[in-house]
C-alpha atoms as a PDB file:
ATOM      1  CA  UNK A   1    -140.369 -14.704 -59.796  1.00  0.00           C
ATOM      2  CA  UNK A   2    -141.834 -14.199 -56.153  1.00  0.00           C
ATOM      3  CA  UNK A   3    -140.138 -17.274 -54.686  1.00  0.00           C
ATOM      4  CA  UNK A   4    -137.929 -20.077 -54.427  1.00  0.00           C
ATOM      5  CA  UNK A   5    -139.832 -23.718 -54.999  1.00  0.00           C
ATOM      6  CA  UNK A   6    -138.708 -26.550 -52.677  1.00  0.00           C
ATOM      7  CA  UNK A   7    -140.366 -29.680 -53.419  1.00  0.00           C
ATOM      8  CA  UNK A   8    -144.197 -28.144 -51.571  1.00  0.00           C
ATOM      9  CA  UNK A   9    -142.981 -25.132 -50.010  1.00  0.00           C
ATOM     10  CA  UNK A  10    -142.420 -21.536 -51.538  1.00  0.00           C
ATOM     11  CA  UNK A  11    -139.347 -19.512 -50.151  1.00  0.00           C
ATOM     12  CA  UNK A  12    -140.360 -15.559 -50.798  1.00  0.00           C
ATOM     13  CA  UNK A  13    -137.322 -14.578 -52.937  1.00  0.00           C
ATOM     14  CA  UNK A  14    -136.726 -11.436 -51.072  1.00  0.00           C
ATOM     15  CA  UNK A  15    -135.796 -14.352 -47.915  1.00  0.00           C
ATOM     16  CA  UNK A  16    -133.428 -16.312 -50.195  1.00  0.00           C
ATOM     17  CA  UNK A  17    -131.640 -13.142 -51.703  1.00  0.00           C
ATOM     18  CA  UNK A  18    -130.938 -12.074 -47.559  1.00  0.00           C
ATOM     19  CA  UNK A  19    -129.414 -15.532 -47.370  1.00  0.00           C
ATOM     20  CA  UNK A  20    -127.575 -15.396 -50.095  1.00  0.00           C
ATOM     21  CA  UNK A  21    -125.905 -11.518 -49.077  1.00  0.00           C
ATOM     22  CA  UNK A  22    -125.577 -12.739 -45.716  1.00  0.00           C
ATOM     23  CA  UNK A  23    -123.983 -16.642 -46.730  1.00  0.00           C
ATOM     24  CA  UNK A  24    -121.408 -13.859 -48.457  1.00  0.00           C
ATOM     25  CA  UNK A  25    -120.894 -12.159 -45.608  1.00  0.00           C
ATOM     26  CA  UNK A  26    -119.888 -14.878 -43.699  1.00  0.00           C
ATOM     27  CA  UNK A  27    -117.492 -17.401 -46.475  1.00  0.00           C
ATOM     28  CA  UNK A  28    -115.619 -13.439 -46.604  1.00  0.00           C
ATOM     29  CA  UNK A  29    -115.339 -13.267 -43.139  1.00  0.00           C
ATOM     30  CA  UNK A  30    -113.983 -17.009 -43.014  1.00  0.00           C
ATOM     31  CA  UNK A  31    -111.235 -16.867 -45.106  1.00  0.00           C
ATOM     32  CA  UNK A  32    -110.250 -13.377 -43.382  1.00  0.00           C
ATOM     33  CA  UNK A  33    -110.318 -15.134 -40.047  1.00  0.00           C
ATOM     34  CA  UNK A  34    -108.168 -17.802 -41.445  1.00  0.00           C
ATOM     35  CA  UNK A  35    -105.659 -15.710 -42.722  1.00  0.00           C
ATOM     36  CA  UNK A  36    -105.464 -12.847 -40.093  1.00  0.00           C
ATOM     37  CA  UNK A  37    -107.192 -13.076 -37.376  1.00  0.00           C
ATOM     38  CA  UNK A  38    -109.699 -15.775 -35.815  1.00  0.00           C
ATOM     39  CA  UNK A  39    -111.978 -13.189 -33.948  1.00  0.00           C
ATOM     40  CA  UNK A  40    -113.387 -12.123 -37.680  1.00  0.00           C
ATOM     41  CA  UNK A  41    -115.396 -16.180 -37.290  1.00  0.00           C
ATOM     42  CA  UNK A  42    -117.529 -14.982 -34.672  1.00  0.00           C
ATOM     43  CA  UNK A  43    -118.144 -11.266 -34.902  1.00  0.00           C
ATOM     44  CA  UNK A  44    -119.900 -12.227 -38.428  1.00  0.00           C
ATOM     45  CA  UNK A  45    -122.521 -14.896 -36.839  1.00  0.00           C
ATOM     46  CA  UNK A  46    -123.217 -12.920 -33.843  1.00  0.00           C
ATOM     47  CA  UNK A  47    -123.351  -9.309 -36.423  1.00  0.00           C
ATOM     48  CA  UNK A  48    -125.686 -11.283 -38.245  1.00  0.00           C
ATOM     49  CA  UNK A  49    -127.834 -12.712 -34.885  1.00  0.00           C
ATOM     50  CA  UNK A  50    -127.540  -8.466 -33.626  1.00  0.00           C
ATOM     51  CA  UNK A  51    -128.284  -7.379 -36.774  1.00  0.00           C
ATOM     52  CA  UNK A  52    -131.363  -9.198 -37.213  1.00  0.00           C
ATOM     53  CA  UNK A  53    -132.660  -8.628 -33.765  1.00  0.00           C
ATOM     54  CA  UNK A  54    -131.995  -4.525 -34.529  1.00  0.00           C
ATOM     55  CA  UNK A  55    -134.053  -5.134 -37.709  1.00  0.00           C
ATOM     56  CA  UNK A  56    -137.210  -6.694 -35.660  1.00  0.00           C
ATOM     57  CA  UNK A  57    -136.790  -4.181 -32.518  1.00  0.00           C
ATOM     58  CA  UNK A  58    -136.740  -1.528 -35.053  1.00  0.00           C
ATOM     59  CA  UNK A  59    -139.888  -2.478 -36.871  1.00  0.00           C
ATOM     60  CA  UNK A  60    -141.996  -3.084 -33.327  1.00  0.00           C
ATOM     61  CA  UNK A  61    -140.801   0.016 -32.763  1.00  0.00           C
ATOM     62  CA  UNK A  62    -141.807   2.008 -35.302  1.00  0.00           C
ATOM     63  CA  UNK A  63    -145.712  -0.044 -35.329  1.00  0.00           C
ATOM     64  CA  UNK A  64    -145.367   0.098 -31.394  1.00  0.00           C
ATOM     65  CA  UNK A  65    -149.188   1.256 -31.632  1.00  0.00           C
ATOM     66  CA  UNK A  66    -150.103  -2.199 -33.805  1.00  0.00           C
ATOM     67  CA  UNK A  67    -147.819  -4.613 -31.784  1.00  0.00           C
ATOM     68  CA  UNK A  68    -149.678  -3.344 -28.047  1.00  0.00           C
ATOM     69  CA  UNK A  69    -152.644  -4.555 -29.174  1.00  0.00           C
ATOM     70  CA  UNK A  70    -151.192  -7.967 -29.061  1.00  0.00           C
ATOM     71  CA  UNK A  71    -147.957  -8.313 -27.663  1.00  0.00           C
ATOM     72  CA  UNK A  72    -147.113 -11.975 -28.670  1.00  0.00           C
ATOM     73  CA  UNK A  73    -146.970 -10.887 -32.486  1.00  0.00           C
ATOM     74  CA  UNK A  74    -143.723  -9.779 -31.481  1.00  0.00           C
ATOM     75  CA  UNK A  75    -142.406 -13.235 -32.183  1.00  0.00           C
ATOM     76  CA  UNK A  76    -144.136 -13.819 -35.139  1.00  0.00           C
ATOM     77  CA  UNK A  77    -140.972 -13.613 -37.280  1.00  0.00           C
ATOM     78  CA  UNK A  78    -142.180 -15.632 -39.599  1.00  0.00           C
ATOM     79  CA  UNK A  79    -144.210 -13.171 -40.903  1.00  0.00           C
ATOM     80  CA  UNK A  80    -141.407 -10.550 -41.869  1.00  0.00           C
ATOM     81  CA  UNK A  81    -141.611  -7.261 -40.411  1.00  0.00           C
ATOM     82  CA  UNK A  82    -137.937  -5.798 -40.370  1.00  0.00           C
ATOM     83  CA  UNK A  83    -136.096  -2.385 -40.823  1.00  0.00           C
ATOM     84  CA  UNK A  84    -133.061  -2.962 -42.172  1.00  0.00           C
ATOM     85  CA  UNK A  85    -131.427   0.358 -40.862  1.00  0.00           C
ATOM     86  CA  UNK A  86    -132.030  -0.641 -37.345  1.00  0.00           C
ATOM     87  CA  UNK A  87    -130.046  -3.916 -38.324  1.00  0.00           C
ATOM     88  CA  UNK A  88    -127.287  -1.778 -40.024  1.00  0.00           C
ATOM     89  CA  UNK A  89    -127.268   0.089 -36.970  1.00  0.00           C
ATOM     90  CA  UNK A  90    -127.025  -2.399 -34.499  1.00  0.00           C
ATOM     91  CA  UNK A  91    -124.519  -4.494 -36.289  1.00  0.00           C
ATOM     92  CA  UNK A  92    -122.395  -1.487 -37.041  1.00  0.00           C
ATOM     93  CA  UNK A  93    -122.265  -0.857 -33.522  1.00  0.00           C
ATOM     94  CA  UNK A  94    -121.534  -4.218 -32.382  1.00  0.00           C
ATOM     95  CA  UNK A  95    -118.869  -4.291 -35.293  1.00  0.00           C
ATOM     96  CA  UNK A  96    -116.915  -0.773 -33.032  1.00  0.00           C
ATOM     97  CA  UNK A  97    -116.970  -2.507 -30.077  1.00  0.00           C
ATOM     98  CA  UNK A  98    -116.009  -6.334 -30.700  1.00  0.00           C
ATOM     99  CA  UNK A  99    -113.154  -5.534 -32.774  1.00  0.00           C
ATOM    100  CA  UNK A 100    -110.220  -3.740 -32.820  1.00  0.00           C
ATOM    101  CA  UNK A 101    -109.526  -0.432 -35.467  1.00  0.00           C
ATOM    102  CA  UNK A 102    -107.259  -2.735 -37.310  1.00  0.00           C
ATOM    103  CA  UNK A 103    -109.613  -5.398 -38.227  1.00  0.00           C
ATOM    104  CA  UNK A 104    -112.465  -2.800 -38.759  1.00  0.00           C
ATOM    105  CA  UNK A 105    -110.973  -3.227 -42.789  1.00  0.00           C
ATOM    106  CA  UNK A 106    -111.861  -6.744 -43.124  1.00  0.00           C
ATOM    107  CA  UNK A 107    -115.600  -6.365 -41.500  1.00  0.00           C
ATOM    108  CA  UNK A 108    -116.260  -3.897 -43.630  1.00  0.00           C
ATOM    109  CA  UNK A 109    -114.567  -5.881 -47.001  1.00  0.00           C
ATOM    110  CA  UNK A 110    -117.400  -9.094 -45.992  1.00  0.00           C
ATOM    111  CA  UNK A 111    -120.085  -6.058 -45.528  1.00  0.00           C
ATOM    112  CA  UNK A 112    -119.682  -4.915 -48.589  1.00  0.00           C
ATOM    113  CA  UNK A 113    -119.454  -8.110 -50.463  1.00  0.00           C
ATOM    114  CA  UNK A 114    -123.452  -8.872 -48.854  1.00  0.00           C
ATOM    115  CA  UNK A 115    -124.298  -5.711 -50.544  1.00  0.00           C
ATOM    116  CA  UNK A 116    -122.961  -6.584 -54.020  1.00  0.00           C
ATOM    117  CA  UNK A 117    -124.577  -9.511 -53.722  1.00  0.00           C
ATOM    118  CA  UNK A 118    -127.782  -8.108 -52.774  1.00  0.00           C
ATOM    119  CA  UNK A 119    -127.478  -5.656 -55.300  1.00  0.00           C
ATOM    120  CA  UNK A 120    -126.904  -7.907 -57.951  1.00  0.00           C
ATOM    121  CA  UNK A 121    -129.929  -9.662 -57.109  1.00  0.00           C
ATOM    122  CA  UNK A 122    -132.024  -6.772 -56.698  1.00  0.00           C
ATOM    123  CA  UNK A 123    -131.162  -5.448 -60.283  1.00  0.00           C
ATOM    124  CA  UNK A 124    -132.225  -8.511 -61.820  1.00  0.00           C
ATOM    125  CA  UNK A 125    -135.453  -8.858 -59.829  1.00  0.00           C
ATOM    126  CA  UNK A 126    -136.102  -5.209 -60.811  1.00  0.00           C
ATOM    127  CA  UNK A 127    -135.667  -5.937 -64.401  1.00  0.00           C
ATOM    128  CA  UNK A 128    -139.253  -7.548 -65.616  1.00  0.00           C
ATOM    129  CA  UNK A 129    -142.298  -5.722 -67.344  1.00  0.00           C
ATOM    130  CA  UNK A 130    -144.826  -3.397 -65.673  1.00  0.00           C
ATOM    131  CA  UNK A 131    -147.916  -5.654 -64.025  1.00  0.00           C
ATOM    132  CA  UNK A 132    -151.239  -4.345 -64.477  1.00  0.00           C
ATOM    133  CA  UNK A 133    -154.439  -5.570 -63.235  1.00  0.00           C
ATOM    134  CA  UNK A 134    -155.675  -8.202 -65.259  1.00  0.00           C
ATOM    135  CA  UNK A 135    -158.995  -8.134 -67.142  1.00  0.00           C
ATOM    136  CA  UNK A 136    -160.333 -10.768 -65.679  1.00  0.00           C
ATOM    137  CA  UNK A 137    -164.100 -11.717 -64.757  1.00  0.00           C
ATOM    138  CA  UNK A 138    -164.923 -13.888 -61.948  1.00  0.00           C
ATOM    139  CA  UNK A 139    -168.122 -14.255 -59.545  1.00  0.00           C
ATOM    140  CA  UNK A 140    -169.002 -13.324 -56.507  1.00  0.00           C
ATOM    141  CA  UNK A 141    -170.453 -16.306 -54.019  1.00  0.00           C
ATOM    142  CA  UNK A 142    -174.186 -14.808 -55.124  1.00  0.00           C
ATOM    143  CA  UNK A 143    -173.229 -16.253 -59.303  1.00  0.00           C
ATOM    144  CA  UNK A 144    -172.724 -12.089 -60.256  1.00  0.00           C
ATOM    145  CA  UNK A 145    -169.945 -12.151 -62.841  1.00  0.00           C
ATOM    146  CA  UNK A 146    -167.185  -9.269 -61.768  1.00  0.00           C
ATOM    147  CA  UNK A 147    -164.789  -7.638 -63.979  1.00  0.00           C
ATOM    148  CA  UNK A 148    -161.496  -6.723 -62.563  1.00  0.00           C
ATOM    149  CA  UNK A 149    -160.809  -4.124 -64.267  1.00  0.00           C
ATOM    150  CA  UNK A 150    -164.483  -2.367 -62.382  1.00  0.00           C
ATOM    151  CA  UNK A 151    -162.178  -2.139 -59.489  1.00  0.00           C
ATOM    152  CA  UNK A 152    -160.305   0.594 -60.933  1.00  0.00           C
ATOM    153  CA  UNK A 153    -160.380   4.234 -59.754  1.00  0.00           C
ATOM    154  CA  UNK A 154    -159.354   3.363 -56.385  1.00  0.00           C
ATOM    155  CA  UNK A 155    -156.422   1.414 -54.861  1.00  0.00           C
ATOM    156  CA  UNK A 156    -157.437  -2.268 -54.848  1.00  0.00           C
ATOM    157  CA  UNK A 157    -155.824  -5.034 -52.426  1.00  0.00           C
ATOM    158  CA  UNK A 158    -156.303  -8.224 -53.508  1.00  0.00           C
ATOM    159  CA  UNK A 159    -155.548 -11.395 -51.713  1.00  0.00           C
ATOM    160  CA  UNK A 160    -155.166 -14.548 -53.166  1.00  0.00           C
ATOM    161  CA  UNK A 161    -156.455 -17.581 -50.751  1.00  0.00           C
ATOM    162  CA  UNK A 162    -158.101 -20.722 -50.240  1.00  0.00           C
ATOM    163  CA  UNK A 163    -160.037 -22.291 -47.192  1.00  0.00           C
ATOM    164  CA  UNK A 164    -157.140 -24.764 -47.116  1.00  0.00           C
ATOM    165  CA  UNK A 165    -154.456 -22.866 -46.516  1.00  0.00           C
ATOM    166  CA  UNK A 166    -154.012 -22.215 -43.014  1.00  0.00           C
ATOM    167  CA  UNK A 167    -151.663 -19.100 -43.322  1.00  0.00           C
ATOM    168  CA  UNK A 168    -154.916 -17.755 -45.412  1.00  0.00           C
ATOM    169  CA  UNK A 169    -157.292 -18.440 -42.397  1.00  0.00           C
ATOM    170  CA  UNK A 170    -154.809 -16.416 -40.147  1.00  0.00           C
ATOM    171  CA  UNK A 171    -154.331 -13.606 -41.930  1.00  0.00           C
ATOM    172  CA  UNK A 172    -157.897 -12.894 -43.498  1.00  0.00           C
ATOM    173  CA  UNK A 173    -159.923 -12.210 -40.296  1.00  0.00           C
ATOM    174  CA  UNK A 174    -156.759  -9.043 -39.764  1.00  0.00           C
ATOM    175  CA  UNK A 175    -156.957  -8.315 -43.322  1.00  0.00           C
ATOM    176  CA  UNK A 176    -161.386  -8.048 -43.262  1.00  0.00           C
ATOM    177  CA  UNK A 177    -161.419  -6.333 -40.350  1.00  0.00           C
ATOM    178  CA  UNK A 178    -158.333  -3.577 -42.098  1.00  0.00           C
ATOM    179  CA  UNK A 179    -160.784  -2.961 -44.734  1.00  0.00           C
ATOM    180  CA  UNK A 180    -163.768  -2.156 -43.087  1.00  0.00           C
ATOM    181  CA  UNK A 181    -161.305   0.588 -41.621  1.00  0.00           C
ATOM    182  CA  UNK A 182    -159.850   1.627 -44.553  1.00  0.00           C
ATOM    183  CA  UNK A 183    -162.660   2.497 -47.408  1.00  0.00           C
ATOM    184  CA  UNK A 184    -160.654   4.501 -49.153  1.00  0.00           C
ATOM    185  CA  UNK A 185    -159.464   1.261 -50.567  1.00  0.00           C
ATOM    186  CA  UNK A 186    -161.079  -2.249 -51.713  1.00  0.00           C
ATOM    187  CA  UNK A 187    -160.356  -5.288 -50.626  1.00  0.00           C
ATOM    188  CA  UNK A 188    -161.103  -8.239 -52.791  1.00  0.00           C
ATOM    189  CA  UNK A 189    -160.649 -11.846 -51.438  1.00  0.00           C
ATOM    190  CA  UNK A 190    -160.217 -13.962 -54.299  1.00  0.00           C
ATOM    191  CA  UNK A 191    -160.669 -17.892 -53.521  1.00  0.00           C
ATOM    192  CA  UNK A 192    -158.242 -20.116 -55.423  1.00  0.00           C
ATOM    193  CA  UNK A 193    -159.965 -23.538 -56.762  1.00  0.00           C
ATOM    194  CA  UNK A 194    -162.807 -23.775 -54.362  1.00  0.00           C
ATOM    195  CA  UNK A 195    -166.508 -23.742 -55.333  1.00  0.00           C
ATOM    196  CA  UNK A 196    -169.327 -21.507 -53.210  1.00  0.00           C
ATOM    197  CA  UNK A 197    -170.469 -23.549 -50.935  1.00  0.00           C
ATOM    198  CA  UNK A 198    -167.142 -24.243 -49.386  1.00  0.00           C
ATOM    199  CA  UNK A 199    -166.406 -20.867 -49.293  1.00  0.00           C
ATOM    200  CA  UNK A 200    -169.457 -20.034 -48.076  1.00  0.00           C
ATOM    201  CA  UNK A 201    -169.138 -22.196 -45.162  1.00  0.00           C
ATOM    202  CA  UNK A 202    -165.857 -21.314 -44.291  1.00  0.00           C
ATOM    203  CA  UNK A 203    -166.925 -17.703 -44.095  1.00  0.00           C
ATOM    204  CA  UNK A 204    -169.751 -18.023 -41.981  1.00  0.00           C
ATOM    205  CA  UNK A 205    -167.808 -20.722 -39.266  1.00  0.00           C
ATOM    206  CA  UNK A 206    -165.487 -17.531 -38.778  1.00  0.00           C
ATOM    207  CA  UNK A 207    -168.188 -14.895 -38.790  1.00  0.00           C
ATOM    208  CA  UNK A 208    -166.789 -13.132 -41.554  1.00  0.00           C
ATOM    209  CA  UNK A 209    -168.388 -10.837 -44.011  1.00  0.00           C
ATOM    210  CA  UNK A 210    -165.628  -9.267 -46.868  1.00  0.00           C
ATOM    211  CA  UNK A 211    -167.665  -6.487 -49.212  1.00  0.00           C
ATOM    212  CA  UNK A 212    -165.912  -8.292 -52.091  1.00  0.00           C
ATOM    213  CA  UNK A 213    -165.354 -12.192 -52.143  1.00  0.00           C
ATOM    214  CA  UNK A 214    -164.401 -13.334 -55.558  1.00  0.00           C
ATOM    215  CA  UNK A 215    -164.806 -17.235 -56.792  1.00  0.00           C
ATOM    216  CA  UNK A 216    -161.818 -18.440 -58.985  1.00  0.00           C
ATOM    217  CA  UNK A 217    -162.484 -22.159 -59.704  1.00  0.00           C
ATOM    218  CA  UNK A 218    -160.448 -22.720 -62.303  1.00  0.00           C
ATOM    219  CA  UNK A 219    -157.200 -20.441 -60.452  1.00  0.00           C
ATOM    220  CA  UNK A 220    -157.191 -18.274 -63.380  1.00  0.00           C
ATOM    221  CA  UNK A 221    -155.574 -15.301 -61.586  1.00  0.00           C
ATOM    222  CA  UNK A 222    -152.936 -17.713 -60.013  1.00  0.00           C
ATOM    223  CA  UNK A 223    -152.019 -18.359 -63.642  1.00  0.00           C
ATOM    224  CA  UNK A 224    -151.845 -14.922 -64.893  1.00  0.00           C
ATOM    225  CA  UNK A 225    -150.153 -13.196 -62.012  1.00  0.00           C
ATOM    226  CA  UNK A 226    -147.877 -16.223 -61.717  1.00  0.00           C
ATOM    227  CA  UNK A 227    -148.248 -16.985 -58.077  1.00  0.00           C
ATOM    228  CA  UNK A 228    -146.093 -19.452 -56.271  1.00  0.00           C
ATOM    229  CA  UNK A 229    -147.818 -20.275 -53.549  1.00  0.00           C
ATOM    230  CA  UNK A 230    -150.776 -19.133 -50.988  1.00  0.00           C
ATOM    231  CA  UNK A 231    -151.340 -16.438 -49.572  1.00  0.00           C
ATOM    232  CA  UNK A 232    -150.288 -13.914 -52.058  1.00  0.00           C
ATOM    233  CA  UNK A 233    -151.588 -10.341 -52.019  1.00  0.00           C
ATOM    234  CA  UNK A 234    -150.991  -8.133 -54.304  1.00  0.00           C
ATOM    235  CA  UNK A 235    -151.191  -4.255 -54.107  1.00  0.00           C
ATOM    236  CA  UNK A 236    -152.285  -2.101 -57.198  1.00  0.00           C
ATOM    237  CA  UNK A 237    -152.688   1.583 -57.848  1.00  0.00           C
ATOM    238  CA  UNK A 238    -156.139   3.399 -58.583  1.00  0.00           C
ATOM    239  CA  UNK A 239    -154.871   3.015 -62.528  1.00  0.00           C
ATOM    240  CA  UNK A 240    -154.805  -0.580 -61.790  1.00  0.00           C
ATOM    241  CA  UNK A 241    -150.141  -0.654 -61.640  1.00  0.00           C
ATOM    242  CA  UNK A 242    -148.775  -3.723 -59.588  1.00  0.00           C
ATOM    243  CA  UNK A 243    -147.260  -1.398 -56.518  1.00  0.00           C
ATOM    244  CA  UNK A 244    -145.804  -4.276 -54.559  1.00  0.00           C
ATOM    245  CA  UNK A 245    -146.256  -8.142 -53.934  1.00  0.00           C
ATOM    246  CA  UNK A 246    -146.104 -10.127 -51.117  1.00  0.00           C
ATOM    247  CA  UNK A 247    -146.075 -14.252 -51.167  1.00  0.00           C
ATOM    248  CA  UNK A 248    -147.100 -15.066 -47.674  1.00  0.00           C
ATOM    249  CA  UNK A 249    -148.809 -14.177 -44.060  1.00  0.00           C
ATOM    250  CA  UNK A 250    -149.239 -10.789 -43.361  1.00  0.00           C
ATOM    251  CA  UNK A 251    -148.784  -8.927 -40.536  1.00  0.00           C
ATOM    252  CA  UNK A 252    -151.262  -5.990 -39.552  1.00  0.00           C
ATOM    253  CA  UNK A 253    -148.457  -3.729 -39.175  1.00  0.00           C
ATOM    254  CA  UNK A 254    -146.848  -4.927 -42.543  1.00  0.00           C
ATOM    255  CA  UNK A 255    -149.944  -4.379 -44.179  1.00  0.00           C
ATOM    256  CA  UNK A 256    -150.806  -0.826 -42.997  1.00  0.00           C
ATOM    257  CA  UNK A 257    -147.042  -0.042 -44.132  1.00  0.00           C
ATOM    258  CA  UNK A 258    -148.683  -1.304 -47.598  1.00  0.00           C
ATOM    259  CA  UNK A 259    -151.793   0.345 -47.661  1.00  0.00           C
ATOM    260  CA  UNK A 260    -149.666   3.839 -47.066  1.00  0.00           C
ATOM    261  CA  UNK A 261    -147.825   3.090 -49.897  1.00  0.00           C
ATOM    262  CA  UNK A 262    -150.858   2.913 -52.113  1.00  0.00           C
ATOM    263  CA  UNK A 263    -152.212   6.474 -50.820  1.00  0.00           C
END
């Protein structure tokens, strides 16, 4: 399971299990400030608030080359990007100098019961069968049928999207231009439920020209790969292994961090 369904919208799972580690955190740090001392309330929200901010500085920090290119991306929360050492970090610091020694116990009780909870979450998730890439055929928008499974030998990123979508429309122009600079790996944009000539169009009103654009009418690959929502990429090895998954807009930075995973 990649998300969380809410009536239209997907929640990316990895999102929901932070909220639930974190909604731990504070219900701990409640009761302790209820039955010894009221300063534990607030030093968990504004942990949390530091904590976060840590995580985001952190990851700008370490793509600092990515994020000058266009310095409003900073913001772009939305699309994840986040260390969570740096948020460790800067929450553990804030922890030493909000409160005193003696309540240090109870900080680190609610801490600890985030990362059970986490952890709990993160064994299950981890728990399902090996992906592979699916042996599939498709067409390009020329009519030539395409076999998944040709794409082995090499790492393979492919992105699941439609014209509709208008995460998709942000993210491919990033994602095209990534792999013309990155041939050591394809890039195949596979359109879900949308006919050539749509495509087509769409394509040429943005000036865009993919190597590999793949028609999926009939959202077979949506079925197979059980996808939850649009965009969806998914990253597979040059044996044709799932490496990672990611439901949503990508970042450049957070999809470099992908691609060096597949090397």
């Amino acid at each position: 399971m990649d998300a969380i369904q809410v009536g239209p919208f997907a929640i990316p799972w990895v999102r929901f299990q932070v909220f639930l580690a974190l909604l731990a955190l504070v219900a701990v740090a409640e009761v302790a400030a209820r039955r010894v001392d009221r300063r534990l309330a607030p030093w968990a929200y504004n942990a949390i608030l530091l904590g976060f901010v840590g995580a985001r500085l952190g990851f700008v920090l370490e793509n600092a080359s990515v994020f000058a290119r266009d310095p409003l991306s900073v913001l772009y929360v939305w699309q994840g990007g986040f260390t969570p050492l740096w948020g460790i970090l800067a929450a553990g610091g804030y922890t030493l100098m909000a409160l005193p020694k003696n309540l240090w116990r109870y900080a680190l009780f609610a801490a600890l019961a985030a990362g059970l909870v986490f952890g709990v979450f993160l064994v299950q998730k981890r728990g399902g069968e090996e992906v592979r890439l699916p042996s599939l055929t498709l067409t390009t928008l020329g009519g030539t049928p395409v076999n998944l499974q040709d794409f082995r030998g090499k790492p393979l990123v492919l992105n699941l999207w439609a014209t509709w979508c208008p995460p998709c429309r942000r993210e491919l122009p990033m994602m095209v231009r990534l792999s013309q600079e990155h041939p050591e790996v394809r890039f195949a944009f596979a359109s879900q439920g949308e006919g050539p000539a749509v495509v087509r169009s769409f394509l040429e009103e943005e000036r865009l020209a993919p190597e590999w654009v793949l028609l999926d009418p009939e959202t077979q690959l949506s079925q197979v790969l059980k996808t939850q929502g649009l965009p969806t990429t998914f990253f597979f090895d040059r044996e044709g292994r799932l490496v990672a998954r990611h439901l949503g807009e990508l970042s450049e930075a957070l999809l470099l961090g992908y691609l060096r995973v597949l090397r």
